[in-house]
Protein backbone atom coordinates (compact mmCIF):
# COMPACT_ATOMS: atom_id res chain seq x y z
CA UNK A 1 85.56 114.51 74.47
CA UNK A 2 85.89 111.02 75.65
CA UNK A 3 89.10 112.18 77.60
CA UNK A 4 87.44 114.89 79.63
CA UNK A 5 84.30 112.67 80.67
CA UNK A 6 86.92 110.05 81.91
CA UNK A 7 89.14 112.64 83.64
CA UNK A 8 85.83 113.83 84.67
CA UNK A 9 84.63 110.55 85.94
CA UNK A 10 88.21 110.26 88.43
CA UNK A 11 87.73 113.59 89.81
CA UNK A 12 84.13 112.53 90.80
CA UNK A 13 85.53 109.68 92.25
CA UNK A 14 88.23 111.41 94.15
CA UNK A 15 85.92 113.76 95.73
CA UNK A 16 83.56 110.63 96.42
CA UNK A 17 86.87 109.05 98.31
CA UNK A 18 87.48 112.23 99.77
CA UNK A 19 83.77 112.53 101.64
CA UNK A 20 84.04 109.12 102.76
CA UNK A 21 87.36 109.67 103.83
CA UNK A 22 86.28 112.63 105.63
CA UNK A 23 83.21 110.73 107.48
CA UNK A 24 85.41 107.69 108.55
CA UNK A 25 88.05 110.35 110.03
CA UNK A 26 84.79 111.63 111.85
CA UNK A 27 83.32 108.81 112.99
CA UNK A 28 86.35 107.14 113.45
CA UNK A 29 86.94 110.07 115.90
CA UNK A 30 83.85 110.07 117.55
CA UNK A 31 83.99 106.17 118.76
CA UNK A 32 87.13 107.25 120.42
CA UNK A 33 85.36 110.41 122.48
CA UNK A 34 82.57 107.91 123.67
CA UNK A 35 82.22 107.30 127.45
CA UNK A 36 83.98 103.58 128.18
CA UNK A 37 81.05 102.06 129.80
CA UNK A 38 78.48 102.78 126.85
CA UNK A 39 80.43 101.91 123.46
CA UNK A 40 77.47 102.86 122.02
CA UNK A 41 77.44 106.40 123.67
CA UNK A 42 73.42 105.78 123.19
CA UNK A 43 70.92 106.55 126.35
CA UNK A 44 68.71 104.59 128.29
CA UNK A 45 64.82 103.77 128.46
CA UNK A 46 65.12 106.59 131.23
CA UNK A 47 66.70 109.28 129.26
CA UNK A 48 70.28 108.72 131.04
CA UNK A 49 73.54 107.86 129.88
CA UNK A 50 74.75 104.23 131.71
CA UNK A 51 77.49 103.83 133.23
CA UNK A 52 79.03 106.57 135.08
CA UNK A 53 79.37 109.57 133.20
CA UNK A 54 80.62 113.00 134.11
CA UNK A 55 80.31 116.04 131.95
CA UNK A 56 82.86 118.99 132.87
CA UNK A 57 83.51 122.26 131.00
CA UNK A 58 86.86 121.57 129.45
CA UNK A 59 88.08 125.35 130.30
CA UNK A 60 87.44 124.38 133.70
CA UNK A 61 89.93 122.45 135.78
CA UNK A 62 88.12 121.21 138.33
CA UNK A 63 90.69 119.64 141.02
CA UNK A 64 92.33 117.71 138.30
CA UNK A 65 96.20 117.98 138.91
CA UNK A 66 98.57 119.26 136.15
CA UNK A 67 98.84 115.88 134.06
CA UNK A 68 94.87 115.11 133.78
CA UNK A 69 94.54 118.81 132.35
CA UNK A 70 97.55 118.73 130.01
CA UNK A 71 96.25 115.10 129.10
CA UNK A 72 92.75 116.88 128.23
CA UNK A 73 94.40 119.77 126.82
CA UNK A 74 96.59 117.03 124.73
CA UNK A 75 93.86 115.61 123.30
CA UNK A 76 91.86 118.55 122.27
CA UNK A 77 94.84 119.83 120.18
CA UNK A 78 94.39 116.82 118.03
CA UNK A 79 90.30 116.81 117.71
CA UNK A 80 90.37 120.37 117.18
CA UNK A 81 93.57 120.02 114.01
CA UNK A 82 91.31 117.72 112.62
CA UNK A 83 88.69 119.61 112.58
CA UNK A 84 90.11 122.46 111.11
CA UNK A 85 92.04 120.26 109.02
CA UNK A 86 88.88 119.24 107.44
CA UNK A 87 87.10 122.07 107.02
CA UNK A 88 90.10 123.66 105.21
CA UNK A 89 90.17 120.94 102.88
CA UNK A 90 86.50 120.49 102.29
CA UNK A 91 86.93 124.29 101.28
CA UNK A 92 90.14 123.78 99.46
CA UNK A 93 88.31 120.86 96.96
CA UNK A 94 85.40 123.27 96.46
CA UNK A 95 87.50 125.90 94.87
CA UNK A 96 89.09 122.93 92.77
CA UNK A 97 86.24 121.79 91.82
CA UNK A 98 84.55 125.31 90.74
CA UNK A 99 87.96 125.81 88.75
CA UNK A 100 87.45 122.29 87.25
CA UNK A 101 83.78 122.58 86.25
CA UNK A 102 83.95 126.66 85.29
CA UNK A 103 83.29 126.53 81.33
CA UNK A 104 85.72 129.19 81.38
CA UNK A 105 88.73 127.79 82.44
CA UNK A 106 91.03 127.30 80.29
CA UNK A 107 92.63 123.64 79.60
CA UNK A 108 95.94 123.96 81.06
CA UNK A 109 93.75 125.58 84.13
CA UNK A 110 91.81 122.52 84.48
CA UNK A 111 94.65 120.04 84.40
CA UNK A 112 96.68 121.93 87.00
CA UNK A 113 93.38 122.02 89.43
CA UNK A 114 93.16 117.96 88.71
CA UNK A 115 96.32 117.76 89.71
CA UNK A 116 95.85 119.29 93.08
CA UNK A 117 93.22 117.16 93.21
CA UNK A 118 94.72 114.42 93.09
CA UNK A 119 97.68 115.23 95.25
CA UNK A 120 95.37 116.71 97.59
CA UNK A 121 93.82 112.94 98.22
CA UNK A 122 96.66 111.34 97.63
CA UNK A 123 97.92 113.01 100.91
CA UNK A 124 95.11 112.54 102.61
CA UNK A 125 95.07 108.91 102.30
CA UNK A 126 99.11 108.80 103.21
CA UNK A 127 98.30 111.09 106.63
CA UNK A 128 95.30 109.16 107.73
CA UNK A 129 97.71 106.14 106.96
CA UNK A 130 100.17 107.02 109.03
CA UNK A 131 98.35 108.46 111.90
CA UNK A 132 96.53 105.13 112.54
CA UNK A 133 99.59 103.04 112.20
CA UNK A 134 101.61 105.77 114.60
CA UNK A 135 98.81 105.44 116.92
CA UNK A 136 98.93 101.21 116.20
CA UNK A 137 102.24 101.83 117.42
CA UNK A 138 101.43 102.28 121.08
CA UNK A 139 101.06 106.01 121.11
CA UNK A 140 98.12 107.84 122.23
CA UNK A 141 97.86 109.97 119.07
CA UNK A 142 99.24 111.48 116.38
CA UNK A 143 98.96 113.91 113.49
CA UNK A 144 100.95 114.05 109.94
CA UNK A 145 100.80 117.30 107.88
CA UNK A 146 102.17 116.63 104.13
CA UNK A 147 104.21 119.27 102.17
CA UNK A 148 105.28 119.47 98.71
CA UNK A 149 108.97 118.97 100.22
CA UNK A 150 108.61 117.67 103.68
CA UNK A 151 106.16 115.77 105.93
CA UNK A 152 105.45 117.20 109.43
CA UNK A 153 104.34 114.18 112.46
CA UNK A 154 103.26 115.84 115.87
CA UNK A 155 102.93 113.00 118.44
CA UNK A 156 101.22 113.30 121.85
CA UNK A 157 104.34 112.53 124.09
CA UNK A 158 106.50 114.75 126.09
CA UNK A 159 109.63 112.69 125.12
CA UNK A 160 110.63 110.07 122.36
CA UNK A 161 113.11 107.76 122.73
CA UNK A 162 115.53 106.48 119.86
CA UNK A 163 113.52 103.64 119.08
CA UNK A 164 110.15 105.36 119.33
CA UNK A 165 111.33 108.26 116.29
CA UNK A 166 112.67 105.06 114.36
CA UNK A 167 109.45 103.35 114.50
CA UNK A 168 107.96 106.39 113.42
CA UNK A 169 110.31 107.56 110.53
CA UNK A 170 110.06 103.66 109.52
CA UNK A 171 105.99 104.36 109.12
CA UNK A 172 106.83 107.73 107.40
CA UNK A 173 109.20 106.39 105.00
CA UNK A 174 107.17 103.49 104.16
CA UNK A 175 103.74 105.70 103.42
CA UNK A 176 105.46 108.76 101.66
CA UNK A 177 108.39 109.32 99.11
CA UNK A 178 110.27 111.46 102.30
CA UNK A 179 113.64 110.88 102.68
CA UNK A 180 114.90 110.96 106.84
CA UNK A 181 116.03 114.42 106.31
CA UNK A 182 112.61 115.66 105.26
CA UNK A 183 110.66 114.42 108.34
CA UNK A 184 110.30 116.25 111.19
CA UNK A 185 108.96 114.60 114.12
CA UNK A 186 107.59 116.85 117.08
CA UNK A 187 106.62 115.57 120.51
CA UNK A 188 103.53 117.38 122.35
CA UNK A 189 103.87 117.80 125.95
């Protein structure tokens, strides 16, 4: 009994890690989207944002030449992984969870869905890991996607030079038990 209250008690705090995860991803996120002459993205006495702020439909191109959109497009592509990166996961703990706490589940049920569990956070913390040192690296941004057998890094750049998928495949390397042949690196133009 003692055993499943303390296996009980890490899978509580695993999914406590994994909300807090989850809102420092988000808010991490939304300091970056913040206009650069309010850091606080917070209005006004008068109801107005300061600084000099322009809000454009992002489906709209609006005179911007081919680079500004693909930049915006760029960007999007990341905020909107990580959304649905999220969300998937947030949905992907629930069912481990209901499989964990069903009192019908059988034992060896429960310690395969703890497992997941814990290799579900365990990647989580390695991706956000290596997306912020990526992104420490000089690039603009970055996402990992962990496998059982290989570890997936999309970077927002056209073109990487030699030195720029060493750097990366160093960070890889040192945050995950891939070996060079099981990382793929993929530039986003």
């Amino acid at each position: 009994m003692l055993v499943i209250k303390k296996k009980s008690l890490i899978i509580g705090l695993l999914v406590i890690l994994l909300i807090i995860t989850g809102y420092l991803n988000f808010a991490f996120n939304n300091n970056s989207l913040r206009p650069a002459g309010n850091p606080n993205g917070s209005k006004n006495g008068s109801g107005k944002l300061d600084g000099n702020v322009t809000v454009t439909d992002p489906n709209e191109n609006d005179g911007k030449t081919g680079d500004e959109s693909k930049e915006t497009s760029g960007s999007r592509f990341f905020i909107d992984y990580r959304f649905e990166r999220e969300h998937n996961r947030n949905k992907e703990v629930e069912y481990i969870n209901s499989i964990i706490n069903n009192p019908d589940s059988d034992h060896e049920m429960i310690k395969e869905a703890q497992a997941q569990l814990l290799e579900l956070t365990s990647n989580m913390e390695a991706e956000a890991a290596i997306e912020n040192l990526i992104k420490a690296k000089g690039f603009k941004d970055a996402i990992a996607i962990m496998h059982k057998n290989n570890v997936n890094i999309i970077v927002d750049k056209p073109e990487l030079t030699a030195d720029e998928v060493a750097q990366i495949l160093e960070i890889v390397k040192r945050h995950s038990d891939f070996s060079t042949d099981n990382i793929v690196i993929i530039p986003r133009s």
